[in-house]
PDB file of N, CA and C in Angstrom:
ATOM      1  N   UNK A   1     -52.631   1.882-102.512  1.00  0.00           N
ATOM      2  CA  UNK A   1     -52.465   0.855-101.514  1.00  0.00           C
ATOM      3  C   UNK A   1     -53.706   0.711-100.627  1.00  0.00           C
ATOM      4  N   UNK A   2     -54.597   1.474-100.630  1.00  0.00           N
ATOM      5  CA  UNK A   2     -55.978   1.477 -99.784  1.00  0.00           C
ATOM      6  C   UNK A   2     -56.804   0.526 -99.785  1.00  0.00           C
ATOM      7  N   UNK A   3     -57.235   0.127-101.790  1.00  0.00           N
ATOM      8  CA  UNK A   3     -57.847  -0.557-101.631  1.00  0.00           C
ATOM      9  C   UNK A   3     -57.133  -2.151-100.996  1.00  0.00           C
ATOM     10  N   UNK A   4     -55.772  -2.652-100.893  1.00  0.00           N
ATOM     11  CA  UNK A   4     -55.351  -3.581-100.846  1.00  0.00           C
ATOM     12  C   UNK A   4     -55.047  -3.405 -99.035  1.00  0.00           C
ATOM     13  N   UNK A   5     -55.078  -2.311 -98.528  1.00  0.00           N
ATOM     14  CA  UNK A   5     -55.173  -2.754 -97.498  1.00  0.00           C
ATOM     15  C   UNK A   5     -57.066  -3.026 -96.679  1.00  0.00           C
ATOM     16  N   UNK A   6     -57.831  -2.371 -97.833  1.00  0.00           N
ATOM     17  CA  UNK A   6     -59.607  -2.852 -97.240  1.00  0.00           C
ATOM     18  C   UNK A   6     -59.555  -4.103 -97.673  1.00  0.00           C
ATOM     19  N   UNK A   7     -59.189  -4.717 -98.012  1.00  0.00           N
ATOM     20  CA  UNK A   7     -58.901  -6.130 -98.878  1.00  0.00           C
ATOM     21  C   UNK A   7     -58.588  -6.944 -97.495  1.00  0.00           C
ATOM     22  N   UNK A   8     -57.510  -6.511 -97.063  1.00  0.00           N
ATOM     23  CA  UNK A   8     -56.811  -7.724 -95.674  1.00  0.00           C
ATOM     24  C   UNK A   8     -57.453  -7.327 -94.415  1.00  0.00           C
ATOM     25  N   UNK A   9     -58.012  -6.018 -94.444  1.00  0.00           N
ATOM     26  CA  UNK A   9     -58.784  -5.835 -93.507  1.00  0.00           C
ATOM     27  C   UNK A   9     -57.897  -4.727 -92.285  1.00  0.00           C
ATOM     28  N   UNK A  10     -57.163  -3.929 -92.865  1.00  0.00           N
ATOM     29  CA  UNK A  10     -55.965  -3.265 -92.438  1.00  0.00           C
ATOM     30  C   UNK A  10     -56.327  -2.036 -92.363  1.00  0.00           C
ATOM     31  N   UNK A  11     -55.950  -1.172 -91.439  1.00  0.00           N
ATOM     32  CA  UNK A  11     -56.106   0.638 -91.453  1.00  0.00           C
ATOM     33  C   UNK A  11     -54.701   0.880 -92.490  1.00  0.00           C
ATOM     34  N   UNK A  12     -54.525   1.988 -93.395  1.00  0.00           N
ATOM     35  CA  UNK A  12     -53.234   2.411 -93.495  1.00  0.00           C
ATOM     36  C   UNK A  12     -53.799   3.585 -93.326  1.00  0.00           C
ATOM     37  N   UNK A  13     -52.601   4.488 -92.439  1.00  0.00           N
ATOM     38  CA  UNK A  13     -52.901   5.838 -92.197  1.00  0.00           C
ATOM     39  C   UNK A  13     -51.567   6.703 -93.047  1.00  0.00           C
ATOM     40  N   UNK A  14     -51.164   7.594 -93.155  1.00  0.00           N
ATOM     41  CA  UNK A  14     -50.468   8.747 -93.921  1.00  0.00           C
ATOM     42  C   UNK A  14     -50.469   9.905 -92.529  1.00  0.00           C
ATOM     43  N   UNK A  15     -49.227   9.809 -92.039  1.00  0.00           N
ATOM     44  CA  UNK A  15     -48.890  11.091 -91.024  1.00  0.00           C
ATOM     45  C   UNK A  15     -47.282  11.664 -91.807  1.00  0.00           C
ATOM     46  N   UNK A  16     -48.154  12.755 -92.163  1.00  0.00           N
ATOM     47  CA  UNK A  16     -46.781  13.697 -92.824  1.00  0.00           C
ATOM     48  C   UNK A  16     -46.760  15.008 -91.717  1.00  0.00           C
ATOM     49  N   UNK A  17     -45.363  15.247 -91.279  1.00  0.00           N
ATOM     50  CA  UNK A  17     -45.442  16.261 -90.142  1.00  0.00           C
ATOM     51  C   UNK A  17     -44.479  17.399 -90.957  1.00  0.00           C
ATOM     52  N   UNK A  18     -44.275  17.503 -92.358  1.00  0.00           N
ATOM     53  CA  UNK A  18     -44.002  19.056 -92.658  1.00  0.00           C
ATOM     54  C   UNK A  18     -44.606  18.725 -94.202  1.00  0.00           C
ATOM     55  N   UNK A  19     -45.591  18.448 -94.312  1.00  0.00           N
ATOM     56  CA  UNK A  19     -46.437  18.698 -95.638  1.00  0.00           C
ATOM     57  C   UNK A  19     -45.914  19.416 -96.895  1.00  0.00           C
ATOM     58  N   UNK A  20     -44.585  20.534 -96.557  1.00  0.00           N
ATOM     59  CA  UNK A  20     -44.796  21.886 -97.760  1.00  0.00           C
ATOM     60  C   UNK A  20     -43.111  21.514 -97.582  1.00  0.00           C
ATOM     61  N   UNK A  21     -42.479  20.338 -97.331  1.00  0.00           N
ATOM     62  CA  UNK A  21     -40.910  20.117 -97.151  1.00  0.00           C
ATOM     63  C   UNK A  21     -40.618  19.699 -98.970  1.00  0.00           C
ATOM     64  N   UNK A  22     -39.317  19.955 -99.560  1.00  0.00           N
ATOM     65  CA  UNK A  22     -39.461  19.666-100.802  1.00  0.00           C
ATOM     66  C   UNK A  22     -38.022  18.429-100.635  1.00  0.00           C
ATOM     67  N   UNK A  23     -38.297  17.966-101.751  1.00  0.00           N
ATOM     68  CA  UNK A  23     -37.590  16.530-101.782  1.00  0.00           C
ATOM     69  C   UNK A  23     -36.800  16.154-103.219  1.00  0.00           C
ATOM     70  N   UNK A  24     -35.812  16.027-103.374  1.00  0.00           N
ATOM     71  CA  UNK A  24     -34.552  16.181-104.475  1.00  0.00           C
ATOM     72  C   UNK A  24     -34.597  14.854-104.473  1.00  0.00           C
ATOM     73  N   UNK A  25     -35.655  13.688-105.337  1.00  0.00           N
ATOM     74  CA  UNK A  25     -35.306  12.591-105.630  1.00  0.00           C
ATOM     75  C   UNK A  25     -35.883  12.113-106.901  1.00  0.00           C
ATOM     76  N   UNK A  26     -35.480  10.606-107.542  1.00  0.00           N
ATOM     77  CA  UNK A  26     -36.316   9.809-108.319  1.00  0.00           C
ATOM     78  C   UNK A  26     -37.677   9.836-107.654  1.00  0.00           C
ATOM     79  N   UNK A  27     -38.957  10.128-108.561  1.00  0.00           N
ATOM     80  CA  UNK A  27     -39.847  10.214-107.914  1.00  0.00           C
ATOM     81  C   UNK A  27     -40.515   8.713-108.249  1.00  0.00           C
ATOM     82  N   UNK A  28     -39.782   7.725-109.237  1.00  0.00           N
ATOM     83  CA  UNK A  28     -40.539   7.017-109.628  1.00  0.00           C
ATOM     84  C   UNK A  28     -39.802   5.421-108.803  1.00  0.00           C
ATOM     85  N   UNK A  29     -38.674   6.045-108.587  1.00  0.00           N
ATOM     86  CA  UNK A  29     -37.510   5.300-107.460  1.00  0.00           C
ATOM     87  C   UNK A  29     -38.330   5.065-106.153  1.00  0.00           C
ATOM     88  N   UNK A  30     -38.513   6.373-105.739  1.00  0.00           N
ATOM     89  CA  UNK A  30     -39.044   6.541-104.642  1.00  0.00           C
ATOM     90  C   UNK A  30     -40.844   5.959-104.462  1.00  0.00           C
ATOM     91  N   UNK A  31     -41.260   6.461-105.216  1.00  0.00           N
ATOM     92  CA  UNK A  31     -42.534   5.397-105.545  1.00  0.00           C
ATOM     93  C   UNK A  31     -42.575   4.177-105.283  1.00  0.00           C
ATOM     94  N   UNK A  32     -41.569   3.135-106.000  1.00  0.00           N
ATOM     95  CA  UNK A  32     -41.408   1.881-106.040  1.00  0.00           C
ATOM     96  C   UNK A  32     -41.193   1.144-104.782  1.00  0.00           C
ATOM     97  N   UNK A  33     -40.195   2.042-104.106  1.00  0.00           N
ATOM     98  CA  UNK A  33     -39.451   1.899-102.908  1.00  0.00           C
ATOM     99  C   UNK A  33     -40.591   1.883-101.637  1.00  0.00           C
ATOM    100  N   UNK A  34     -41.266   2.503-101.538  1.00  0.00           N
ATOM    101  CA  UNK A  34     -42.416   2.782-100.638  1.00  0.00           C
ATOM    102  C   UNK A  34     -43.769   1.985-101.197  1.00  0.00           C
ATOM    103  N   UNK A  35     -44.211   1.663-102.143  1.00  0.00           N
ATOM    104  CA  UNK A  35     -44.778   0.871-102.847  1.00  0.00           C
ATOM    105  C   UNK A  35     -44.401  -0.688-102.004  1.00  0.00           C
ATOM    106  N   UNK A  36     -43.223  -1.400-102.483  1.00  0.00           N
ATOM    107  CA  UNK A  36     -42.937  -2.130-101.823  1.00  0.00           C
ATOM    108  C   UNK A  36     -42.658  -2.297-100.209  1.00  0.00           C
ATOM    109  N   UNK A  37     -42.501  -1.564 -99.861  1.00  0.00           N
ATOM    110  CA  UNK A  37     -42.098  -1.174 -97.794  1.00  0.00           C
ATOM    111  C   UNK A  37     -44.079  -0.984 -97.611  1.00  0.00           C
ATOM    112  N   UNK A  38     -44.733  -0.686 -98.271  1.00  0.00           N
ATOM    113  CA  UNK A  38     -46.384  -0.668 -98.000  1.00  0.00           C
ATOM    114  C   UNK A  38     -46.573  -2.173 -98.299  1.00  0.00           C
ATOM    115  N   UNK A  39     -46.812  -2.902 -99.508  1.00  0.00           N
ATOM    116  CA  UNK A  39     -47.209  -4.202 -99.907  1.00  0.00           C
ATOM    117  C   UNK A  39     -46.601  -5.270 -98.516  1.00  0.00           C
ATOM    118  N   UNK A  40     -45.135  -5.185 -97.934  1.00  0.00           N
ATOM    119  CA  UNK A  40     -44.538  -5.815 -97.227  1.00  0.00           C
ATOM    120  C   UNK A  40     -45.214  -5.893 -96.158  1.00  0.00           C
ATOM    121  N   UNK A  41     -45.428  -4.412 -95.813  1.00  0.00           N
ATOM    122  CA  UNK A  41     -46.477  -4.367 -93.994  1.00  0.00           C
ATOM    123  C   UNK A  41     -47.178  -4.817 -94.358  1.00  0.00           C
ATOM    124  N   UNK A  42     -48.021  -4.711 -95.465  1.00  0.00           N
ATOM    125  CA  UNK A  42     -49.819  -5.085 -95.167  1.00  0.00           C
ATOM    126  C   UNK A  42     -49.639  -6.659 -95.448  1.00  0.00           C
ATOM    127  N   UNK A  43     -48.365  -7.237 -95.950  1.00  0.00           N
ATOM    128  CA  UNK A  43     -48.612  -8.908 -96.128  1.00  0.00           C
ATOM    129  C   UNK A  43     -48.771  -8.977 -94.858  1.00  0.00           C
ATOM    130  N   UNK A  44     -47.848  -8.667 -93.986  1.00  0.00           N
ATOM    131  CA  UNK A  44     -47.505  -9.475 -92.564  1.00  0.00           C
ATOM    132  C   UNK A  44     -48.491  -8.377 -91.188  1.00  0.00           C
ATOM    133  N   UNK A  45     -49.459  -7.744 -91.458  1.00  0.00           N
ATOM    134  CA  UNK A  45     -50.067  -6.917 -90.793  1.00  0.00           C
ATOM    135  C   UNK A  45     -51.430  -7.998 -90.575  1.00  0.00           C
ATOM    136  N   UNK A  46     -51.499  -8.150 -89.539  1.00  0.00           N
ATOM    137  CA  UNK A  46     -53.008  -9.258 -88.993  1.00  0.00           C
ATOM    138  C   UNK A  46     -54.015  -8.360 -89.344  1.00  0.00           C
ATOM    139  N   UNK A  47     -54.933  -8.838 -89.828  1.00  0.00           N
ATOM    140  CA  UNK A  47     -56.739  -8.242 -90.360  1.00  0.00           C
ATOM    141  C   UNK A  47     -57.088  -7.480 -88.811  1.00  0.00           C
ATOM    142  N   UNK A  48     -57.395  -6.359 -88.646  1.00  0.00           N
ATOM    143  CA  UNK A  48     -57.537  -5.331 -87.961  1.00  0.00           C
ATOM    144  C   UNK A  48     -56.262  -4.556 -87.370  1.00  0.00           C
ATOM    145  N   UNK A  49     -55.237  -5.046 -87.419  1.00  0.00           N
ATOM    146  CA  UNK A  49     -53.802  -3.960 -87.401  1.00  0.00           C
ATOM    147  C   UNK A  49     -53.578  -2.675 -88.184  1.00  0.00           C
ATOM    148  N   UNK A  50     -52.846  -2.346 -88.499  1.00  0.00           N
ATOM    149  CA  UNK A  50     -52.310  -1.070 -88.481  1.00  0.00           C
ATOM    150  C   UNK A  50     -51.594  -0.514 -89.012  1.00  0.00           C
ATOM    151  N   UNK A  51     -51.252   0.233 -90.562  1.00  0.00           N
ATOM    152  CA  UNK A  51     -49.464   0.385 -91.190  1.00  0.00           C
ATOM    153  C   UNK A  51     -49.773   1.980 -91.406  1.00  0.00           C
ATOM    154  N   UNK A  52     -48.753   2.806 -90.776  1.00  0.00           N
ATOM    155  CA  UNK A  52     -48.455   3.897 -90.897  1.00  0.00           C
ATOM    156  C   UNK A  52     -47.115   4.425 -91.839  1.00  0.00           C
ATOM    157  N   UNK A  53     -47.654   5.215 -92.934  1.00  0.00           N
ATOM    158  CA  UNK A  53     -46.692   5.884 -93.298  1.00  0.00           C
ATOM    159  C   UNK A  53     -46.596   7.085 -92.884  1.00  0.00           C
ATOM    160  N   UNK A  54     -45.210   7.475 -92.986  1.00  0.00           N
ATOM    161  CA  UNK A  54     -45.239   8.760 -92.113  1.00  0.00           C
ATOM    162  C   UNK A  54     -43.841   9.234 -92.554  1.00  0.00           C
ATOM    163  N   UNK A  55     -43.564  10.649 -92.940  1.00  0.00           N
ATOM    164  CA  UNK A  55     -42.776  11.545 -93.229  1.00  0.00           C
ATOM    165  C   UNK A  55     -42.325  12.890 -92.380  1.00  0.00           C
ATOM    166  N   UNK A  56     -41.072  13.426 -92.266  1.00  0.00           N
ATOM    167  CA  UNK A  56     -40.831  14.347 -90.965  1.00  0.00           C
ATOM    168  C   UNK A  56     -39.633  15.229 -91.874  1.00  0.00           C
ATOM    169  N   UNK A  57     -39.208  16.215 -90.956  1.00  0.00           N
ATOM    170  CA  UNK A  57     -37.524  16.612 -91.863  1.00  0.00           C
ATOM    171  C   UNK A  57     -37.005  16.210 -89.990  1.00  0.00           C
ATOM    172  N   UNK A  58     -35.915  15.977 -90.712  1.00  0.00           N
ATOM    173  CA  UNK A  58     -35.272  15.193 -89.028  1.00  0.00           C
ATOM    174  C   UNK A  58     -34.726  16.907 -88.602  1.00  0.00           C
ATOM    175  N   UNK A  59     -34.063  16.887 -87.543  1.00  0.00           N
ATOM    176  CA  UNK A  59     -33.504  17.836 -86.860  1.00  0.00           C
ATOM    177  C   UNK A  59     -32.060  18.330 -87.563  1.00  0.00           C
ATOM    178  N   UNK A  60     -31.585  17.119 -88.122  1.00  0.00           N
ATOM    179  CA  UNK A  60     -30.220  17.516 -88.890  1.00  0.00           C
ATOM    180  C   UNK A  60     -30.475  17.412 -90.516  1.00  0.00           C
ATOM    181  N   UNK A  61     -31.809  18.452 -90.686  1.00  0.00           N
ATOM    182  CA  UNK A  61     -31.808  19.274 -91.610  1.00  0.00           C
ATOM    183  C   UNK A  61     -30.611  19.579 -92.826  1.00  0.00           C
ATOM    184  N   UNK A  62     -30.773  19.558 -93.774  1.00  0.00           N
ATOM    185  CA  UNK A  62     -31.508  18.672 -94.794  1.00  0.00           C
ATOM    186  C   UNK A  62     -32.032  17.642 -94.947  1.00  0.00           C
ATOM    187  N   UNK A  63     -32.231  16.516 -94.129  1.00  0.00           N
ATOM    188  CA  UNK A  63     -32.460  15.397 -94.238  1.00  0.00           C
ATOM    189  C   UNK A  63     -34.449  14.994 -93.834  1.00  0.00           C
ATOM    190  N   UNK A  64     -34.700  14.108 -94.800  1.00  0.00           N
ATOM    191  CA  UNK A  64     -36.364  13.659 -94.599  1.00  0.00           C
ATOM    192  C   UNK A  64     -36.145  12.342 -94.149  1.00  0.00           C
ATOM    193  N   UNK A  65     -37.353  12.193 -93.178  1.00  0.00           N
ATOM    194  CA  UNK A  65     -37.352  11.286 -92.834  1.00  0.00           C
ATOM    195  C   UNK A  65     -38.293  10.238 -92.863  1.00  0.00           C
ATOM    196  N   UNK A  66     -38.301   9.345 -93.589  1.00  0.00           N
ATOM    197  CA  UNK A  66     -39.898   8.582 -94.613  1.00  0.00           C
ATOM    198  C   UNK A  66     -39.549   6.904 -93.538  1.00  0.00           C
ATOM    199  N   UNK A  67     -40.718   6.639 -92.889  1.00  0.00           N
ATOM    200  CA  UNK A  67     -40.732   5.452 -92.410  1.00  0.00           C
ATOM    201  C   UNK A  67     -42.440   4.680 -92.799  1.00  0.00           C
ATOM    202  N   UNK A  68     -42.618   3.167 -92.618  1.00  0.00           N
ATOM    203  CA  UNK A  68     -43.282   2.463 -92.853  1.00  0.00           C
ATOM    204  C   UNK A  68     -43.637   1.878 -91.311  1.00  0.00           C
ATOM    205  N   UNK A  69     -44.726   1.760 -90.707  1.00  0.00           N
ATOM    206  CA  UNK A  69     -44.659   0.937 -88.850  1.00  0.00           C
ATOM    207  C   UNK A  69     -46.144   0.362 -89.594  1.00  0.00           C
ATOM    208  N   UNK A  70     -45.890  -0.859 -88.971  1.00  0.00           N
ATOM    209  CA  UNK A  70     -46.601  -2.043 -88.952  1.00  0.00           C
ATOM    210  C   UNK A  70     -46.947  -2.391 -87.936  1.00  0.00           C
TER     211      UNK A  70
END
């Protein structure tokens, strides 16, 4: 997604806050899924804005928490 966000003229940054957390999913599901939630921000993200992905384990553990901010 990097080069398509140097393309519109966009930062995307990657903030993962437990790096070594493991994750019980489709990895290719999950790919797609975030794939698209990235392509979406950077359509509607103005040329010098901003799309952060970012990953956490929430407090009510087991649970991850994967968001997209635009």
């Amino acid at each position: 997604m990097q080069p398509a966000a140097e393309v519109r003229g966009v930062r995307l940054q990657v903030a993962v806050d437990a790096p070594d957390a493991a994750l019980l999913a489709d990895i290719e599901k999950l790919r797609r899924i975030l794939i698209n939630l990235l392509s979406n921000a950077l359509k509607f993200t103005p040329s010098g804005g901003r799309v952060t992905l970012s990953g956490r384990v929430s407090a009510q553990a087991p649970v991850v928490v994967i968001a997209v901010e635009d």
